[in-house]
N, C-alpha and C. Protein backbone atom coordinates (compact mmCIF):
# COMPACT_ATOMS: atom_id res chain seq x y z
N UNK A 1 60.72 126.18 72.34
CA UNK A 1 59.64 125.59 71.55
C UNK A 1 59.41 126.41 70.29
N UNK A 2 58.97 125.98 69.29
CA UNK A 2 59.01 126.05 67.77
C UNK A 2 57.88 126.94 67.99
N UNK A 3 57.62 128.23 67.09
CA UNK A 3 56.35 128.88 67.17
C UNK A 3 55.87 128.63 65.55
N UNK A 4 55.03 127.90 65.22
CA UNK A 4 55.08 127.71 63.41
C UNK A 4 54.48 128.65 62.94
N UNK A 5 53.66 129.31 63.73
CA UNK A 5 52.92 130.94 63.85
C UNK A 5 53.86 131.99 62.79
N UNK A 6 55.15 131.79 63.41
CA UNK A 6 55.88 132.85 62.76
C UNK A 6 57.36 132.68 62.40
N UNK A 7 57.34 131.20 62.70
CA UNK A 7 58.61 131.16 61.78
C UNK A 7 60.02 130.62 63.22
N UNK A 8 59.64 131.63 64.11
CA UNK A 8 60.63 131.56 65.27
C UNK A 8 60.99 130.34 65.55
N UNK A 9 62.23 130.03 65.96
CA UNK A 9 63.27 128.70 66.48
C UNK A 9 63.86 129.53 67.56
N UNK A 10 64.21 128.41 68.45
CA UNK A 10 64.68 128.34 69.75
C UNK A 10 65.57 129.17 70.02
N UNK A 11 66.12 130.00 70.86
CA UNK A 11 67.51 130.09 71.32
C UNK A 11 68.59 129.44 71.14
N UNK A 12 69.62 129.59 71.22
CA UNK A 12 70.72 128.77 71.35
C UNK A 12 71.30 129.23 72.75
N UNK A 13 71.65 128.54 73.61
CA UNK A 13 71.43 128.64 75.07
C UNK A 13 72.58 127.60 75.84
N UNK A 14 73.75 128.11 75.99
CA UNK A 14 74.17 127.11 77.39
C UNK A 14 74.67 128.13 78.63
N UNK A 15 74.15 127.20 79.61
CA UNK A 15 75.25 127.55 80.97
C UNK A 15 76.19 126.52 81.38
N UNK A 16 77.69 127.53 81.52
CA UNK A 16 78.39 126.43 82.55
C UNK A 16 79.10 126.80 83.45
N UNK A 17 79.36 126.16 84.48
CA UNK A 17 80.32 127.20 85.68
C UNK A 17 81.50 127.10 85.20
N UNK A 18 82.36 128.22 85.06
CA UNK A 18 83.17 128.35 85.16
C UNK A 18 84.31 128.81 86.45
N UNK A 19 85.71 127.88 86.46
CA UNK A 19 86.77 127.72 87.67
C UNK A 19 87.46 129.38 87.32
N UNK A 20 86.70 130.40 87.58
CA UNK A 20 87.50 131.90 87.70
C UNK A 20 86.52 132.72 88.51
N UNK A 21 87.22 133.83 88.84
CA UNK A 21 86.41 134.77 89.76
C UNK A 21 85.80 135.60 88.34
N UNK A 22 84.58 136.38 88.66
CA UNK A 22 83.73 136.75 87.63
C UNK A 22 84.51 137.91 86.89
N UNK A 23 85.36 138.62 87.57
CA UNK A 23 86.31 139.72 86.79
C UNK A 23 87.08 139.40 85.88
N UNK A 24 87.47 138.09 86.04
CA UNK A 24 88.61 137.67 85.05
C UNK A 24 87.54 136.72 83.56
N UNK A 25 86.28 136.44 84.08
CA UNK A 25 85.43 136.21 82.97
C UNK A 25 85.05 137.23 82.02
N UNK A 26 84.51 137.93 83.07
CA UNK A 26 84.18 139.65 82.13
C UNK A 26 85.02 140.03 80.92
N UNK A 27 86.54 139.98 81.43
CA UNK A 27 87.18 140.51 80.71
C UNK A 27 87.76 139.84 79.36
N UNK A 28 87.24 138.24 79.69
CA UNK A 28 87.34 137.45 78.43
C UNK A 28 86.24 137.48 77.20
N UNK A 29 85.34 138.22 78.12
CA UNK A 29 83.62 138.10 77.13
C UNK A 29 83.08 139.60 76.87
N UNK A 30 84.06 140.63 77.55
CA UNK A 30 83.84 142.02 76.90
C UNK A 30 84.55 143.26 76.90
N UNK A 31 85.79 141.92 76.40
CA UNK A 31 86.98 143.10 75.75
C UNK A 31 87.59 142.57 74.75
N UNK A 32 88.00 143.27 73.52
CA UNK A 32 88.34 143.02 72.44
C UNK A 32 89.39 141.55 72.44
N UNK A 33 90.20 141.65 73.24
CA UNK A 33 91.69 140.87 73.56
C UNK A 33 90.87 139.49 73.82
N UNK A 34 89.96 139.67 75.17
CA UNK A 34 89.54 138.31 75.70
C UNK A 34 88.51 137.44 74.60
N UNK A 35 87.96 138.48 73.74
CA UNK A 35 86.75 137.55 72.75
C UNK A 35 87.57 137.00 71.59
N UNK A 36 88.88 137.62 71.55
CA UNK A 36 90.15 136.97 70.39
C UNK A 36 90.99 135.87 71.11
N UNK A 37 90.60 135.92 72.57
CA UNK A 37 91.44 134.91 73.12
C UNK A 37 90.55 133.73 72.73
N UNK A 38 89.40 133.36 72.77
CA UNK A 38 88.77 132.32 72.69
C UNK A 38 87.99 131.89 71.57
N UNK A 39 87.48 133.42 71.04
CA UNK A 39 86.40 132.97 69.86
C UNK A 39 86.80 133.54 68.93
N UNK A 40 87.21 134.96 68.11
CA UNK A 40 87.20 134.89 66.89
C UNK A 40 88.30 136.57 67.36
N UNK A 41 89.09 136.86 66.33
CA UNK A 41 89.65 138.31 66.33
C UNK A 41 88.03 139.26 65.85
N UNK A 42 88.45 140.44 66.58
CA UNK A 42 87.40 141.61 66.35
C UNK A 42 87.38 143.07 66.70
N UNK A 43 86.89 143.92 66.63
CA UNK A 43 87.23 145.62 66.68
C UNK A 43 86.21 146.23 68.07
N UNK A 44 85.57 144.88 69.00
CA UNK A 44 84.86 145.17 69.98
C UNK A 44 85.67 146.24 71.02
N UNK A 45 84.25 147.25 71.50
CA UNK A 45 84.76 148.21 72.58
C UNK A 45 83.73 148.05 73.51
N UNK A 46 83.76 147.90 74.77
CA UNK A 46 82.65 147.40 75.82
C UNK A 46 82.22 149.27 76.29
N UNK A 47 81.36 149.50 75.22
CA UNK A 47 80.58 150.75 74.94
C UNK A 47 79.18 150.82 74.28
N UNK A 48 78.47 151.30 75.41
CA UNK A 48 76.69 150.85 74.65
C UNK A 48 76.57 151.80 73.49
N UNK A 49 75.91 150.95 72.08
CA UNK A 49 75.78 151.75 70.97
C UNK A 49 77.22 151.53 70.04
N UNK A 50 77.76 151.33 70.25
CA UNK A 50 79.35 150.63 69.76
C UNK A 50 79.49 150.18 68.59
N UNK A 51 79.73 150.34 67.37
CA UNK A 51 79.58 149.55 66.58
C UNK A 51 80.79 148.69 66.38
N UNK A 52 80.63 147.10 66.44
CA UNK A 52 81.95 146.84 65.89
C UNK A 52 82.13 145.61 64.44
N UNK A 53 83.28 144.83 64.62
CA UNK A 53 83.45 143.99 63.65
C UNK A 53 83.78 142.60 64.28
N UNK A 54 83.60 141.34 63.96
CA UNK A 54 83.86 140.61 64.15
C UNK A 54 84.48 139.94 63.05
N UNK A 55 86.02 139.53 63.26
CA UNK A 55 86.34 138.90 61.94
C UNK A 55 86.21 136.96 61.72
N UNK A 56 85.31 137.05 60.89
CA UNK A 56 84.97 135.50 61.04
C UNK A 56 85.45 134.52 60.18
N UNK A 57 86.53 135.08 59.43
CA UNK A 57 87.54 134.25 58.71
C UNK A 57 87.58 134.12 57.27
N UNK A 58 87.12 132.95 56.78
CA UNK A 58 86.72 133.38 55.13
C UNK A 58 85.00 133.31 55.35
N UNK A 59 84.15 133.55 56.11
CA UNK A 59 83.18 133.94 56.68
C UNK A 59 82.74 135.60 56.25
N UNK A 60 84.12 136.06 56.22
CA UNK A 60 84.14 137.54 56.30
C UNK A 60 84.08 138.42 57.45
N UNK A 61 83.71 139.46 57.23
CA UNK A 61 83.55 140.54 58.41
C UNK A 61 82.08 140.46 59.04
N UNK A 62 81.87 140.73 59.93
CA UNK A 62 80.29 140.52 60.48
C UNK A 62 80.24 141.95 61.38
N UNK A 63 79.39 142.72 60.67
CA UNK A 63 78.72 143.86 61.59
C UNK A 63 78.04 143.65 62.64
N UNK A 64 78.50 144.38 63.88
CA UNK A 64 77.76 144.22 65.22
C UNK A 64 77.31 145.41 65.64
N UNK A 65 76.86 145.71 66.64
CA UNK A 65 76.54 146.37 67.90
C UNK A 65 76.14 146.01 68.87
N UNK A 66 76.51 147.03 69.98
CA UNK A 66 76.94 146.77 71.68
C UNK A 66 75.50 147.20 71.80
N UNK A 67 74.44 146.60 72.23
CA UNK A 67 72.86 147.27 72.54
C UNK A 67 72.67 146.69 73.92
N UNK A 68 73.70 145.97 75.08
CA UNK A 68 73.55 145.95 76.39
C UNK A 68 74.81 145.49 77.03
N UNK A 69 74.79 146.62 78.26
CA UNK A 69 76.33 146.71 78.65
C UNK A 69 76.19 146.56 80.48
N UNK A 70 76.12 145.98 81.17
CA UNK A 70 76.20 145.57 82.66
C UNK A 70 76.65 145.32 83.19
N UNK A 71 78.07 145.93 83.57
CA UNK A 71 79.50 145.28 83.97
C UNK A 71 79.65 144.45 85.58
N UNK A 72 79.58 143.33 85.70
CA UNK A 72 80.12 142.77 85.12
C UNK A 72 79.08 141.39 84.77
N UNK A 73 77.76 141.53 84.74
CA UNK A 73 76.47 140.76 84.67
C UNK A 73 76.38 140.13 83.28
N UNK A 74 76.71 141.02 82.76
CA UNK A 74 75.81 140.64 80.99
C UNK A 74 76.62 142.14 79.81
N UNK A 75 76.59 141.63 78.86
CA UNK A 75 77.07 142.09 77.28
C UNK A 75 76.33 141.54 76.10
N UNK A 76 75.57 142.23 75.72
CA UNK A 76 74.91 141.90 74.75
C UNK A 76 75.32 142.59 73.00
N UNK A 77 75.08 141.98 72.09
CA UNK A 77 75.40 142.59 70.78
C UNK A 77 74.29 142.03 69.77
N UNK A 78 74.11 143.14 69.28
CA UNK A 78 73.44 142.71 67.60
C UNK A 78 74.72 142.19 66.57
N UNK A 79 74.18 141.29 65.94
CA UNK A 79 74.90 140.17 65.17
C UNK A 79 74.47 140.52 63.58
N UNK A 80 74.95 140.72 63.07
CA UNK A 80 74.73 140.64 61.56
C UNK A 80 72.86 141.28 61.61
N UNK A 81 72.31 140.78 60.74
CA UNK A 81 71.25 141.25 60.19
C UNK A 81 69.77 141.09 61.14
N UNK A 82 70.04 139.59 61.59
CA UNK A 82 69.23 139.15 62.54
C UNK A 82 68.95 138.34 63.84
N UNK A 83 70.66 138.54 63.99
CA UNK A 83 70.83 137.69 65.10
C UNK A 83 71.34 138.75 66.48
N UNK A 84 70.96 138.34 67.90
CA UNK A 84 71.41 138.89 69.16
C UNK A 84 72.27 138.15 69.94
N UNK A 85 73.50 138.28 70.38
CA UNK A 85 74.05 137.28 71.11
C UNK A 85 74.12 138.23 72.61
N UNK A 86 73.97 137.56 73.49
CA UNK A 86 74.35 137.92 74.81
C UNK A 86 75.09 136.49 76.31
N UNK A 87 76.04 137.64 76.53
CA UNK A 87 77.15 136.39 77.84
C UNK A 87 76.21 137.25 79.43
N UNK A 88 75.70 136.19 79.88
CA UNK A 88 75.17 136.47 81.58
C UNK A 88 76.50 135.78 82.22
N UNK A 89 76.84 136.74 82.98
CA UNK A 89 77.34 135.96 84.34
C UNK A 89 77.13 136.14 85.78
N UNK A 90 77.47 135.35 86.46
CA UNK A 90 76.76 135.15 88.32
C UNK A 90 77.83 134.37 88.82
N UNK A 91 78.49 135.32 89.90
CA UNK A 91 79.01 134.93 90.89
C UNK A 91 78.77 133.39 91.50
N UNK A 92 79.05 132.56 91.79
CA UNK A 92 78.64 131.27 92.60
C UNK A 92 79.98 130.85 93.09
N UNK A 93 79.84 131.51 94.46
CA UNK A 93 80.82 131.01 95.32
C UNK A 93 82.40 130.85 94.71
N UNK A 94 82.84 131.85 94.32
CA UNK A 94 83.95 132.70 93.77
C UNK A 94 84.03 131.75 92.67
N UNK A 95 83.20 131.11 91.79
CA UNK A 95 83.54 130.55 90.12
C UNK A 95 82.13 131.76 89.64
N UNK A 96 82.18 131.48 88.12
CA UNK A 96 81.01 132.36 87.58
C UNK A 96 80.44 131.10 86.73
N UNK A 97 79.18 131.27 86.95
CA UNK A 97 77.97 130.84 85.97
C UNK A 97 78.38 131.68 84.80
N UNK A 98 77.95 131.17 83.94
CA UNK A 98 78.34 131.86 82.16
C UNK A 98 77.14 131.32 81.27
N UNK A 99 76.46 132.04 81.14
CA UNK A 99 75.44 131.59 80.21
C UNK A 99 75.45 132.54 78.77
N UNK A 100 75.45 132.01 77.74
CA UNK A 100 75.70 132.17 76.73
C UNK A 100 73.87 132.07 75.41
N UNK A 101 73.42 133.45 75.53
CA UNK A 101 72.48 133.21 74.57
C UNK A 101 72.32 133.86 73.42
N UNK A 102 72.43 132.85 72.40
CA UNK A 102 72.52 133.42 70.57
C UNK A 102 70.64 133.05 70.05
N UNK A 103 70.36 134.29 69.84
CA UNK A 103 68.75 133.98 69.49
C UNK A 103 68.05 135.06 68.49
N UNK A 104 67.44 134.99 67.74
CA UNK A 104 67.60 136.05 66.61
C UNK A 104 66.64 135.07 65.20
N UNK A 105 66.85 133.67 65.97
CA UNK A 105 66.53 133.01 64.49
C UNK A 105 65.25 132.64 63.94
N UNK A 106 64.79 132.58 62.58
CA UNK A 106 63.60 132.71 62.02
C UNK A 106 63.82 131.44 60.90
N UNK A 107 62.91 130.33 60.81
CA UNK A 107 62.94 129.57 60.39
C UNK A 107 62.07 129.90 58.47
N UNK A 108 61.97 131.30 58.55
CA UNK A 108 61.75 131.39 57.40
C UNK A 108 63.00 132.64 56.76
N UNK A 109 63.84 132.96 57.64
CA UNK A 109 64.94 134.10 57.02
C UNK A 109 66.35 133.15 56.55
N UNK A 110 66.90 133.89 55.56
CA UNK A 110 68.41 133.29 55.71
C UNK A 110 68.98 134.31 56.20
N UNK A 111 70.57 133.67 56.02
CA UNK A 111 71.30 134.97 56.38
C UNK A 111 71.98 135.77 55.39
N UNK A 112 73.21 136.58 56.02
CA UNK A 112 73.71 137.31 54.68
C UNK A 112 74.12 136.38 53.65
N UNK A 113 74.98 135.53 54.08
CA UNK A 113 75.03 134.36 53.40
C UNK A 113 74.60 133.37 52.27
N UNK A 114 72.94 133.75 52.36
CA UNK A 114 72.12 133.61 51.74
C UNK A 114 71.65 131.79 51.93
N UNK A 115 72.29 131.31 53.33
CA UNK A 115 71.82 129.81 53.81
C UNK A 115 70.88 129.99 55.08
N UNK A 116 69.80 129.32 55.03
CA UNK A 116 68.47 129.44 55.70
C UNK A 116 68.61 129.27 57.51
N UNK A 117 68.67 130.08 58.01
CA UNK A 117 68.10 130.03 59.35
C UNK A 117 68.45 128.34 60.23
N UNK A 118 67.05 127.32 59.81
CA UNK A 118 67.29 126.71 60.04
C UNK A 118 68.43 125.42 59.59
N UNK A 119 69.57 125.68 58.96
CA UNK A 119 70.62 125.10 58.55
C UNK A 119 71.82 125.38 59.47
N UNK A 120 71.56 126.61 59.23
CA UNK A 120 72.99 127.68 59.93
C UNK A 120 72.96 127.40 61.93
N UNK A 121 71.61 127.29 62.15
CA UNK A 121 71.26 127.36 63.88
C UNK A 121 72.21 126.14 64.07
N UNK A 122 71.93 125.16 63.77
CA UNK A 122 72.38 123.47 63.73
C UNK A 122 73.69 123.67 64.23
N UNK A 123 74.33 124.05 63.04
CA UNK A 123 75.79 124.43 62.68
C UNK A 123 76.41 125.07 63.97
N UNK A 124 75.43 126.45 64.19
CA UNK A 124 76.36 127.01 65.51
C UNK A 124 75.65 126.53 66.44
N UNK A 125 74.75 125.50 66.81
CA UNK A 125 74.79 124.86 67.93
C UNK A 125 75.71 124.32 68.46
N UNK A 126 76.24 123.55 67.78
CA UNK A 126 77.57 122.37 67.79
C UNK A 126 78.57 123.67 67.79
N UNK A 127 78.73 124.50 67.23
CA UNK A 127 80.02 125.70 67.65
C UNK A 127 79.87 126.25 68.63
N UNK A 128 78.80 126.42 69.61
CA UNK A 128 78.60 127.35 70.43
C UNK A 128 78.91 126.06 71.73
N UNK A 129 78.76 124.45 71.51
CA UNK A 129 78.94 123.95 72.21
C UNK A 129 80.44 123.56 72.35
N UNK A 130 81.19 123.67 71.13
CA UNK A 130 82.75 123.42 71.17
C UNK A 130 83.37 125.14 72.07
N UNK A 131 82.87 126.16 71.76
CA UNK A 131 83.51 127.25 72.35
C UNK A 131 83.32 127.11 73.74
N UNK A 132 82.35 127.12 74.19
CA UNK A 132 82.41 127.17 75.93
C UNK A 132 83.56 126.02 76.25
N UNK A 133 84.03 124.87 75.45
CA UNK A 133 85.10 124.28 76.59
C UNK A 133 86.38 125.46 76.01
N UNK A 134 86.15 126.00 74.81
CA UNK A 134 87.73 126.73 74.62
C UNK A 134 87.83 128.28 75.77
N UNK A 135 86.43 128.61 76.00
CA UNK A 135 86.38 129.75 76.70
C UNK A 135 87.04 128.93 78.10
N UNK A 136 86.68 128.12 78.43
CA UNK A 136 87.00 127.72 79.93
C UNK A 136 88.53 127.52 79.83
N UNK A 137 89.14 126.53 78.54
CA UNK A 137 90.59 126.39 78.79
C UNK A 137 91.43 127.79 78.87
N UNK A 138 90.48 129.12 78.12
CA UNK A 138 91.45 130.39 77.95
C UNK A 138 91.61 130.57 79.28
N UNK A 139 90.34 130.53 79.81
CA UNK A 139 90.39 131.22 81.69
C UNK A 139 91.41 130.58 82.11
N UNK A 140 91.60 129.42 81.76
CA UNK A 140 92.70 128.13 83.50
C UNK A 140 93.98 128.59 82.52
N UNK A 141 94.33 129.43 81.72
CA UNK A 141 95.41 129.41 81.44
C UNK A 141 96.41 130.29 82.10
């Protein structure tokens, strides 16, 4: 829910089960190799305080950090200037739940970019909903 108080917009938020045992998820969502297998090349090290890079194409480079590390539960990172992304996962009967939350956004900030908050959320809604089927095809591969 919208806070008009201060600007704040929603999360960006999915869960889906995924057909793998939770070790072989982990290692797609917090290690350098597995986050290039599905989502973007990057200089990630699954180390709290970490700084890394994400290369986002003609996007450019995107500064991160590792600010939560729970092997094999959750990985969290600071995103560019104002955004947090974090991957939960849960065992369910040898597949993993995968929940995926990008939240950070302010309906009065842009980004580095210099395009507004609420433009950009939209955008990676619909990306964040095309990646979870590419994360699932990397796993069954």
């Amino acid at each position: 829910m919208e806070d008009k108080k201060n600007g704040t917009l929603p999360d960006i938020r999915y869960t889906i089960i995924l057909n793998a045992p939770i070790e072989k998820v982990w290692k797609a969502v917090a290690t350098s190799e597995g986050i290039a297998g599905w989502w973007m090349p990057n200089t990630f090290e699954p180390v709290l305080g970490k700084e890394f890079v994400l290369h986002a194409g003609p996007y450019g480079d995107s500064p991160c950090k590792v600010t939560e590390l729970d092997p094999p539960n959750r990985v969290g990172f600071d995103w560019g200037k104002d955004w947090h992304l974090a991957f939960e996962l849960k065992e369910v009967d040898g597949k993993t739940e995968f929940t995926l939350i990008h939240s950070g956004w302010d309906a009065d900030k842009v980004t580095e970019f210099n395009q507004p908050h609420t433009v950009i959320r939209g955008i990676m809604d619909k990306g964040w909903a095309g990646l979870k089927g590419k994360l699932a095809e990397y796993l069954e591969v």
